[in-house]
PDB file of N, CA and C in Angstrom:
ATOM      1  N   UNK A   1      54.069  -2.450 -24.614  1.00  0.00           N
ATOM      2  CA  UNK A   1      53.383  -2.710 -23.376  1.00  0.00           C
ATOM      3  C   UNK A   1      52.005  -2.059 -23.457  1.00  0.00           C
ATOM      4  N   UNK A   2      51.006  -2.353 -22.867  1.00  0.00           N
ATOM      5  CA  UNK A   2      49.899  -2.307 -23.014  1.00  0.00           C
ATOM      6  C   UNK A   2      49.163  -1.797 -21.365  1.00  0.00           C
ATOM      7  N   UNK A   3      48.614  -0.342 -21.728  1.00  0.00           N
ATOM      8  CA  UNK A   3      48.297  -0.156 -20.666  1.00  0.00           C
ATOM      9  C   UNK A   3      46.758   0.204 -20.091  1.00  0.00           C
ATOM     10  N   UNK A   4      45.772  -0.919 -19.231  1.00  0.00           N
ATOM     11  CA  UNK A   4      44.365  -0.984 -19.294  1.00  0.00           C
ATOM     12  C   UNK A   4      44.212   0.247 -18.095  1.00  0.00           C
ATOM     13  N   UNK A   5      42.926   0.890 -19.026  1.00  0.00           N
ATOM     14  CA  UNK A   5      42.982   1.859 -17.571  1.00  0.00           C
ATOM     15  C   UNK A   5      41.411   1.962 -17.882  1.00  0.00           C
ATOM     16  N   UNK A   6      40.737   1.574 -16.007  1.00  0.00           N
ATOM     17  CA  UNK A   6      39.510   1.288 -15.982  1.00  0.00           C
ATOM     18  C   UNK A   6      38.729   2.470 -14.945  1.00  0.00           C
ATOM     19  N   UNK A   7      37.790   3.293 -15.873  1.00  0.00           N
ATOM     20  CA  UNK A   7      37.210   4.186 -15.563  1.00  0.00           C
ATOM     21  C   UNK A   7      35.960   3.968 -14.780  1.00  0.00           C
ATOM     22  N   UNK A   8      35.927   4.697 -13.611  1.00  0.00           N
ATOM     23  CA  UNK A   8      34.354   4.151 -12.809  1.00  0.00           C
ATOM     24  C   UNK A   8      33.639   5.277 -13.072  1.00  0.00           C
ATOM     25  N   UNK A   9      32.914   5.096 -13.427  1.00  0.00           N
ATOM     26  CA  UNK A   9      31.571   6.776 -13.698  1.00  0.00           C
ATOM     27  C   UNK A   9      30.739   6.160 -12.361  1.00  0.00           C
ATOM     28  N   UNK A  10      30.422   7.611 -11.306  1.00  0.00           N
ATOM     29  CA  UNK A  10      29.576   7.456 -10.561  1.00  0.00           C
ATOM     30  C   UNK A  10      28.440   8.008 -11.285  1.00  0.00           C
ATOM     31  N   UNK A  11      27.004   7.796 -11.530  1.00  0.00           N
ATOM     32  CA  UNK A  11      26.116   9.279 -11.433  1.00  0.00           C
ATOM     33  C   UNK A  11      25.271   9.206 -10.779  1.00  0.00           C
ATOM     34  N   UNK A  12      24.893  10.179 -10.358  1.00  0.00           N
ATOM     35  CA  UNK A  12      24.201  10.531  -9.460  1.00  0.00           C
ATOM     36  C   UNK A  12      22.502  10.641  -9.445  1.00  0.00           C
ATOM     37  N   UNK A  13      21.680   9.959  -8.657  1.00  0.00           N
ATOM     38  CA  UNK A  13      20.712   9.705  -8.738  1.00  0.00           C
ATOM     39  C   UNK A  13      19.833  10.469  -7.570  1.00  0.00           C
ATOM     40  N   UNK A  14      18.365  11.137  -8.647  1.00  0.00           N
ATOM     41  CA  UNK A  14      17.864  12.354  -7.577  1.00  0.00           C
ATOM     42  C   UNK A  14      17.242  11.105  -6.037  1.00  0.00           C
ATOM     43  N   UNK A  15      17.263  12.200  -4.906  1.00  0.00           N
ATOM     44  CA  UNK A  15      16.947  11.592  -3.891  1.00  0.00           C
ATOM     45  C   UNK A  15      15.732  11.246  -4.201  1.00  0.00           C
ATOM     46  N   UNK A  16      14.955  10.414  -3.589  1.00  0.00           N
ATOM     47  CA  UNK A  16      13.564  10.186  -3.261  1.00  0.00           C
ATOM     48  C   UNK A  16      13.188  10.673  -2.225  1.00  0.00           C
ATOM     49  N   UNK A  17      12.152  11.487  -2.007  1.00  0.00           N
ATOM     50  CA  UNK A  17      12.023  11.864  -0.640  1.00  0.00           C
ATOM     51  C   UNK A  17      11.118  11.089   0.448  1.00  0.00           C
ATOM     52  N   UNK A  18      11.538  11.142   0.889  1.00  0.00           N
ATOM     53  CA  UNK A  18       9.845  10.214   2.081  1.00  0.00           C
ATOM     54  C   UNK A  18       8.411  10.615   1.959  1.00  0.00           C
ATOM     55  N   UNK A  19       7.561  10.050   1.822  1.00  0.00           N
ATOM     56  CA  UNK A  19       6.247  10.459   1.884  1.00  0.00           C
ATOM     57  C   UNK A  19       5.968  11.265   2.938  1.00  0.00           C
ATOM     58  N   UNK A  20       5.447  12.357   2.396  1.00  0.00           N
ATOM     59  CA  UNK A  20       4.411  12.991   3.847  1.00  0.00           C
ATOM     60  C   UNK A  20       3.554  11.992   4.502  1.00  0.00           C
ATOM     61  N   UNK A  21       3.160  12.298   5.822  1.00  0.00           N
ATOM     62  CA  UNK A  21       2.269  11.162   6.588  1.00  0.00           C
ATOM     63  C   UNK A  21       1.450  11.373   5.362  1.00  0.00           C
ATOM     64  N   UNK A  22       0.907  10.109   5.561  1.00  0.00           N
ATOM     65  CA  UNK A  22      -0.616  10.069   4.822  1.00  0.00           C
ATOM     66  C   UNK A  22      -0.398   9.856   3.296  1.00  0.00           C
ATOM     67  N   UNK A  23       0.687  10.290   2.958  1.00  0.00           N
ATOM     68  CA  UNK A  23       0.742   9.744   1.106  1.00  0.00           C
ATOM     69  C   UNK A  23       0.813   8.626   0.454  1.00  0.00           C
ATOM     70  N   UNK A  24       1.242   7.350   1.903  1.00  0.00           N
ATOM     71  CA  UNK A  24       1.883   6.390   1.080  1.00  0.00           C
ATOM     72  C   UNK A  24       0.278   5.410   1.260  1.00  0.00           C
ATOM     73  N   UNK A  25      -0.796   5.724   2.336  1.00  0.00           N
ATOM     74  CA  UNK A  25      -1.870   5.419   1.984  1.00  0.00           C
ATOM     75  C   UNK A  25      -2.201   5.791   0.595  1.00  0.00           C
ATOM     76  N   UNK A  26      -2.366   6.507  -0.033  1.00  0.00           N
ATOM     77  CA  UNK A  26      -3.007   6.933  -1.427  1.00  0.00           C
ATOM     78  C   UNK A  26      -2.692   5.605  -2.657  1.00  0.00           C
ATOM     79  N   UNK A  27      -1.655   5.230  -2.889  1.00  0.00           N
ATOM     80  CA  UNK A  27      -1.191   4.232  -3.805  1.00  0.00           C
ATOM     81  C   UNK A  27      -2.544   3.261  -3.745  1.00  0.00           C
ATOM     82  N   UNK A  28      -2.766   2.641  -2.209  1.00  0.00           N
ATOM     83  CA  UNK A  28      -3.468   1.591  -2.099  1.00  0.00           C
ATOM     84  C   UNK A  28      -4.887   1.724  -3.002  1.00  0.00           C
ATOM     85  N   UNK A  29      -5.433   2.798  -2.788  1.00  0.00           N
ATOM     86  CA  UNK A  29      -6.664   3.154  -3.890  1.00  0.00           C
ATOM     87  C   UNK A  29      -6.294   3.469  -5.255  1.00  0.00           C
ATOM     88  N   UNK A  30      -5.590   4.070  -5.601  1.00  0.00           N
ATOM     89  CA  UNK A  30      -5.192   4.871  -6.669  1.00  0.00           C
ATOM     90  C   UNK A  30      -3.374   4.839  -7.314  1.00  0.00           C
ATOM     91  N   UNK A  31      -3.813   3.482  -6.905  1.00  0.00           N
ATOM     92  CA  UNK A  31      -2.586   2.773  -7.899  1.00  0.00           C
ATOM     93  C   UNK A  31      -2.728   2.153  -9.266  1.00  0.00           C
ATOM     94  N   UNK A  32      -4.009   2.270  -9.517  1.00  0.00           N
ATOM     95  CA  UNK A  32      -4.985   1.435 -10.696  1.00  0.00           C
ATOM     96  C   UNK A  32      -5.797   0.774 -10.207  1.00  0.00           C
ATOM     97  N   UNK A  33      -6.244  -0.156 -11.255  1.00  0.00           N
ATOM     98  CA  UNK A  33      -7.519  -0.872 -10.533  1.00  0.00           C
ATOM     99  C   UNK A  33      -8.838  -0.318 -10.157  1.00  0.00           C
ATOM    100  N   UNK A  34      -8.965   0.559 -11.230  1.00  0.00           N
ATOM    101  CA  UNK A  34     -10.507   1.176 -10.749  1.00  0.00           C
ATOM    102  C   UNK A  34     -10.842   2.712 -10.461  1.00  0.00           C
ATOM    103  N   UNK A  35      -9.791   3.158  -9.146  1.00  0.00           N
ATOM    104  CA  UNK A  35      -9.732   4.458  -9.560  1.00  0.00           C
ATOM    105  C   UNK A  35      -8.893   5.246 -10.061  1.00  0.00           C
ATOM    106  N   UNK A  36      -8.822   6.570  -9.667  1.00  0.00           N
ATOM    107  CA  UNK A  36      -7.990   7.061 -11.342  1.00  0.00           C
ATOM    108  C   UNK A  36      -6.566   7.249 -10.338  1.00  0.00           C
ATOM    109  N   UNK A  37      -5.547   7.065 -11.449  1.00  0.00           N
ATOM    110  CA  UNK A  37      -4.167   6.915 -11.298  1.00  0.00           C
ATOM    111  C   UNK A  37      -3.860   8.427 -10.911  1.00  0.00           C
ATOM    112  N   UNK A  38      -3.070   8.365  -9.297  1.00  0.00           N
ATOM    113  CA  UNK A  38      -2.924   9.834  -9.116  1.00  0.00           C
ATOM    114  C   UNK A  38      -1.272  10.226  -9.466  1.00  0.00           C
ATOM    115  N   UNK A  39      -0.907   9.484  -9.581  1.00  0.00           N
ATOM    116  CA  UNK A  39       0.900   9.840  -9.975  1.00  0.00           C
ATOM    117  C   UNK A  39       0.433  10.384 -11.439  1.00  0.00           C
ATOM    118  N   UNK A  40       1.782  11.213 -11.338  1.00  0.00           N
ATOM    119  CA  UNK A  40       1.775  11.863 -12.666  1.00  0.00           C
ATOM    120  C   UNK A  40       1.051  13.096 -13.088  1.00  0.00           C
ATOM    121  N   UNK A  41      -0.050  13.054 -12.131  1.00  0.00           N
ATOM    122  CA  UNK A  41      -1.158  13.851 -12.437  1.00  0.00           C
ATOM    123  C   UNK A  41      -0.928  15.529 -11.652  1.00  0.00           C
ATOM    124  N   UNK A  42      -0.821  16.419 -12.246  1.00  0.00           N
ATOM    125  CA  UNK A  42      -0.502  17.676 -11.610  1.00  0.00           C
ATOM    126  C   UNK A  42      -0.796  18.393 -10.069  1.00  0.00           C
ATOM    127  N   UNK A  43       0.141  18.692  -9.404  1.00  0.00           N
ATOM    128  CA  UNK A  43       0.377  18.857  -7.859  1.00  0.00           C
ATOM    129  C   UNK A  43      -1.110  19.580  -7.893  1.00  0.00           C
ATOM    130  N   UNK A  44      -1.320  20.799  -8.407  1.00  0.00           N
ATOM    131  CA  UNK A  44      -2.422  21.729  -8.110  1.00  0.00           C
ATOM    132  C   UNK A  44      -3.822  20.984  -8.260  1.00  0.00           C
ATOM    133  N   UNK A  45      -3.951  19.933  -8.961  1.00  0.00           N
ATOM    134  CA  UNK A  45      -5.370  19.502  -9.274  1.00  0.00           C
ATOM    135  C   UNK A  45      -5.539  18.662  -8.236  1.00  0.00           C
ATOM    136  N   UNK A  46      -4.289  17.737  -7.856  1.00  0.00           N
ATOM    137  CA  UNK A  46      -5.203  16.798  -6.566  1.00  0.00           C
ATOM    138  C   UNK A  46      -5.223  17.576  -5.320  1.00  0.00           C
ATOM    139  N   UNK A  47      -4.877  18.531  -5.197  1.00  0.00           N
ATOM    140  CA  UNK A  47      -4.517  19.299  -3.512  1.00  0.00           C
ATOM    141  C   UNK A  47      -6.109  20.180  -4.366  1.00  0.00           C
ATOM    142  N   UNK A  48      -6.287  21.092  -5.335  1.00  0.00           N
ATOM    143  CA  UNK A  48      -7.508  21.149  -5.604  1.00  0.00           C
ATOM    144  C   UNK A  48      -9.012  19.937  -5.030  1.00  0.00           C
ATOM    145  N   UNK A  49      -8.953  18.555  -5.759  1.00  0.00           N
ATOM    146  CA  UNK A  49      -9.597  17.852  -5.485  1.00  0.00           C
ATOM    147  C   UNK A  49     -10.132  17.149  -4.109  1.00  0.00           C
ATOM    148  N   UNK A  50      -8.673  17.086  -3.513  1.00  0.00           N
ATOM    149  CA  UNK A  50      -8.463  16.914  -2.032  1.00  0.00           C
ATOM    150  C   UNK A  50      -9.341  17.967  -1.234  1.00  0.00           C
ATOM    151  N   UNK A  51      -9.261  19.287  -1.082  1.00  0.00           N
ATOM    152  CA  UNK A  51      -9.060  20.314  -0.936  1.00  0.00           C
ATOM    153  C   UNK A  51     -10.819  20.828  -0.815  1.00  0.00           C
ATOM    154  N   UNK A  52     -11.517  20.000  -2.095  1.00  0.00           N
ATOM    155  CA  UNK A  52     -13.070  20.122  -2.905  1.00  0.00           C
ATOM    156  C   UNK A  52     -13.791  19.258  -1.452  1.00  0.00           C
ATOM    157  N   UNK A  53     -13.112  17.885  -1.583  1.00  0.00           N
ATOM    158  CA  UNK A  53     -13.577  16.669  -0.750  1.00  0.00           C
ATOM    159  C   UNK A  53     -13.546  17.384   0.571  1.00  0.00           C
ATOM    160  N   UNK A  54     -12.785  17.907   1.082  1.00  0.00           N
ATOM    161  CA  UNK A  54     -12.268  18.649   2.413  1.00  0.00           C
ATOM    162  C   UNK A  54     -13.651  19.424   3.102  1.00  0.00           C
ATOM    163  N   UNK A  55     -13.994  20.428   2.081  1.00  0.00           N
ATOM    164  CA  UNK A  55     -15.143  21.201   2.339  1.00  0.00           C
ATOM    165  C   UNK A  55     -16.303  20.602   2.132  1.00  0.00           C
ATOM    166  N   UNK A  56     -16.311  19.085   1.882  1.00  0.00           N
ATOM    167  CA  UNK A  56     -17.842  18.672   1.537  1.00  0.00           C
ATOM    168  C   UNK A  56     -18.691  19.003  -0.033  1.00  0.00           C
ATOM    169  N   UNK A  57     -17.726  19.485  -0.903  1.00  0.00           N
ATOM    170  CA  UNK A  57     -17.772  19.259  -2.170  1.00  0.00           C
ATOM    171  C   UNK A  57     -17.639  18.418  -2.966  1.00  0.00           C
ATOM    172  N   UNK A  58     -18.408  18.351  -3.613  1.00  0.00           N
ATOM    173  CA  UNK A  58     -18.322  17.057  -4.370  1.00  0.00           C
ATOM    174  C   UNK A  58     -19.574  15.325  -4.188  1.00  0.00           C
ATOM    175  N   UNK A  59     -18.950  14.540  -4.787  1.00  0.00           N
ATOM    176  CA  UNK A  59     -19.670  13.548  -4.258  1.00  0.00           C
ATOM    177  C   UNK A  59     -19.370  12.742  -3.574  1.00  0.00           C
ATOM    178  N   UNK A  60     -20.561  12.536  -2.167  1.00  0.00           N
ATOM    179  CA  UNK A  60     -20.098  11.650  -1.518  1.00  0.00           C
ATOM    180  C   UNK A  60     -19.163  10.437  -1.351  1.00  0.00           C
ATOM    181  N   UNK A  61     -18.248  10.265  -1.008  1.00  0.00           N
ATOM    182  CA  UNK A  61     -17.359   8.928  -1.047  1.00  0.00           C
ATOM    183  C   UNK A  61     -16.243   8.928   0.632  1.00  0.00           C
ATOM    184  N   UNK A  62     -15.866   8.709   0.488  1.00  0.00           N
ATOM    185  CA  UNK A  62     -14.882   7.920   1.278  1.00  0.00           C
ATOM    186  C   UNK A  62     -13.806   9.007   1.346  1.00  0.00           C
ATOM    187  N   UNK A  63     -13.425   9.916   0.282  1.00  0.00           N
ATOM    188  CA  UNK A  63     -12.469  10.846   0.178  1.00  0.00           C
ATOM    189  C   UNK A  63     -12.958  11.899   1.184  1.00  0.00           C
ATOM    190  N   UNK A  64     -13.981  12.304   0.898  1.00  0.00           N
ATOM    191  CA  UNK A  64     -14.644  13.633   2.342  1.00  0.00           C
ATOM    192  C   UNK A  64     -13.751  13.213   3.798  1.00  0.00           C
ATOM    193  N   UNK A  65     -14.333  12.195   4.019  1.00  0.00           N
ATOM    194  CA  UNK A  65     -13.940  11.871   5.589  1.00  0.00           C
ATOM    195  C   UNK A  65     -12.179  11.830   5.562  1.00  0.00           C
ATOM    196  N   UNK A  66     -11.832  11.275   4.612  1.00  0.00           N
ATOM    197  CA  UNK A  66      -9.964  10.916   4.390  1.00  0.00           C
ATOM    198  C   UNK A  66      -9.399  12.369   4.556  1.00  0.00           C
ATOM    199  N   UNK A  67      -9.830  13.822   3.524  1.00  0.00           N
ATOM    200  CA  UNK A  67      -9.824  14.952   3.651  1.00  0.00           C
ATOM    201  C   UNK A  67      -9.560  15.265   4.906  1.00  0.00           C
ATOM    202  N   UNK A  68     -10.983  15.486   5.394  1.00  0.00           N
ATOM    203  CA  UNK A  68     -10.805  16.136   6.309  1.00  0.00           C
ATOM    204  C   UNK A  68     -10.072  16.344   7.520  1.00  0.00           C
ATOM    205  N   UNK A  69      -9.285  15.275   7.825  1.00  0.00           N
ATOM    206  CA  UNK A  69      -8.029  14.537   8.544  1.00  0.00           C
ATOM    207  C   UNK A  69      -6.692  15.235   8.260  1.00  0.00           C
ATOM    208  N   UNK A  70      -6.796  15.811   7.488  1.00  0.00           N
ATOM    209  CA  UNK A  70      -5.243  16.734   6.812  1.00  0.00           C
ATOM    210  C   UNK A  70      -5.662  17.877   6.636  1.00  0.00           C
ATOM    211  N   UNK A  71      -4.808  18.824   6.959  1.00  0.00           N
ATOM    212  CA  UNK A  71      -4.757  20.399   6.996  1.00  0.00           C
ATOM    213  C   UNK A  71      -4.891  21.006   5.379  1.00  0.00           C
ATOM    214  N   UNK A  72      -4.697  21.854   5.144  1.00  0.00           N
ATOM    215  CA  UNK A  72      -4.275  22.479   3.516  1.00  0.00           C
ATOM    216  C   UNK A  72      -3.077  22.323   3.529  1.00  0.00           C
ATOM    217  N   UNK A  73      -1.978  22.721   4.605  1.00  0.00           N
ATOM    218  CA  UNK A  73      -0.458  22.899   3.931  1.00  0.00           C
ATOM    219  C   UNK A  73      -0.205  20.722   4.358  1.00  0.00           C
ATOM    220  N   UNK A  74      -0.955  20.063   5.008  1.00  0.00           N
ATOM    221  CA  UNK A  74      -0.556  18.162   4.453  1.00  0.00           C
ATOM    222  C   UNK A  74      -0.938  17.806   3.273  1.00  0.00           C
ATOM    223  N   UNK A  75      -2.343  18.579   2.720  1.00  0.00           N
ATOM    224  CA  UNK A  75      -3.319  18.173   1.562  1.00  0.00           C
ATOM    225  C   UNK A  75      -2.039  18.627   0.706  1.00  0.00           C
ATOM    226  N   UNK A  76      -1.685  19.632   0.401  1.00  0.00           N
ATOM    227  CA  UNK A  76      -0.887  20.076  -0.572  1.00  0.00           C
ATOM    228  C   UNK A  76       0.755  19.746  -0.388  1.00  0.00           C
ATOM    229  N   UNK A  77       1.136  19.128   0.720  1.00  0.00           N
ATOM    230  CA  UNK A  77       2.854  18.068   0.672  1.00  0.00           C
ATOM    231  C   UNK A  77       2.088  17.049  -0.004  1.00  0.00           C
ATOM    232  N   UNK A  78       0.998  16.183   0.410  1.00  0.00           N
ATOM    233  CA  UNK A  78       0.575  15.278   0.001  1.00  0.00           C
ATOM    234  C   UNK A  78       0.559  15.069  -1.860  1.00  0.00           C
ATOM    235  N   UNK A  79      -0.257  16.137  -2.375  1.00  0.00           N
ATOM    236  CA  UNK A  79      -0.481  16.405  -3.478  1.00  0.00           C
ATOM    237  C   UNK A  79       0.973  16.355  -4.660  1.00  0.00           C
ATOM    238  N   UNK A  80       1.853  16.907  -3.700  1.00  0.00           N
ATOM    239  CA  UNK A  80       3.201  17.567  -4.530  1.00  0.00           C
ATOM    240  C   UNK A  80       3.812  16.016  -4.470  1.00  0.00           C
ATOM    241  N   UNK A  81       4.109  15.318  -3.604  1.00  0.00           N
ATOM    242  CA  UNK A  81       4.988  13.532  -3.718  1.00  0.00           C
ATOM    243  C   UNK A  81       4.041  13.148  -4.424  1.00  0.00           C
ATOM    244  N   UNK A  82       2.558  13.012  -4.080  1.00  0.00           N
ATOM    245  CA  UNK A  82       1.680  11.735  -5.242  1.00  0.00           C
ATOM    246  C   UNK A  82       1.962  12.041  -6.529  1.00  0.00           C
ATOM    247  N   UNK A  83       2.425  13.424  -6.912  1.00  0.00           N
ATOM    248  CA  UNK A  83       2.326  14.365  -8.451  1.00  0.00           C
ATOM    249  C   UNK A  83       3.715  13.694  -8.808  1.00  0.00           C
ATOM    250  N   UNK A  84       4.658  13.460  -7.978  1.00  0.00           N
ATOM    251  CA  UNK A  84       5.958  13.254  -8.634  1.00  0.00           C
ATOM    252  C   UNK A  84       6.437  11.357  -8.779  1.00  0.00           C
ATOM    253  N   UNK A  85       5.336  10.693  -7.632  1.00  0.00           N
ATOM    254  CA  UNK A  85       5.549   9.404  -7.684  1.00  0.00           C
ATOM    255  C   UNK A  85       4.945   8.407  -9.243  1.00  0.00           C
ATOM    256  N   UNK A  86       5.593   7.673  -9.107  1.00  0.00           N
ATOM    257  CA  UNK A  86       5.846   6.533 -10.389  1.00  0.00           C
ATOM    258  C   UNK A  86       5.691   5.497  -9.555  1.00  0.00           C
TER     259      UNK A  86
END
């Protein structure tokens, strides 16, 4: 006699977390296409960059005014999901 025995493997897959307000805008620019790809790219440098734009550092663009709209501790939730999104 012959006996089938059928194993289910669950595994477990890390949560995704929700975007902080304001992160899931970011993709739309900086999904490719021109400007620079922010996924992947280390939590400290874009909450840095963010952070530059914030105080009116840097060069003029579109990022100053976006900045300045978010605190340091949103700039830096912000920074930490764009750093981990794919």
């Amino acid at each position: 006699m012959r006996i089938c025995v059928a194993l289910s493997v669950m595994v477990a897959l890390p949560a995704v977390a929700a975007p902080p307000p304001g992160a899931s805008s970011c993709a739309g620019c900086h999904g490719g296409g021109g400007m620079p790809v922010l996924a992947g790219q280390p939590a400290e440098a874009i909450a840095g960059a963010m952070l530059a734009y914030k105080a009116g550092q840097g060069s003029p663009t579109v990022m100053d005014r976006i900045a300045r709209g978010f605190t340091e501790a949103e700039i830096r939730a912000i920074a930490a999901w764009v750093a981990v999104s794919r």
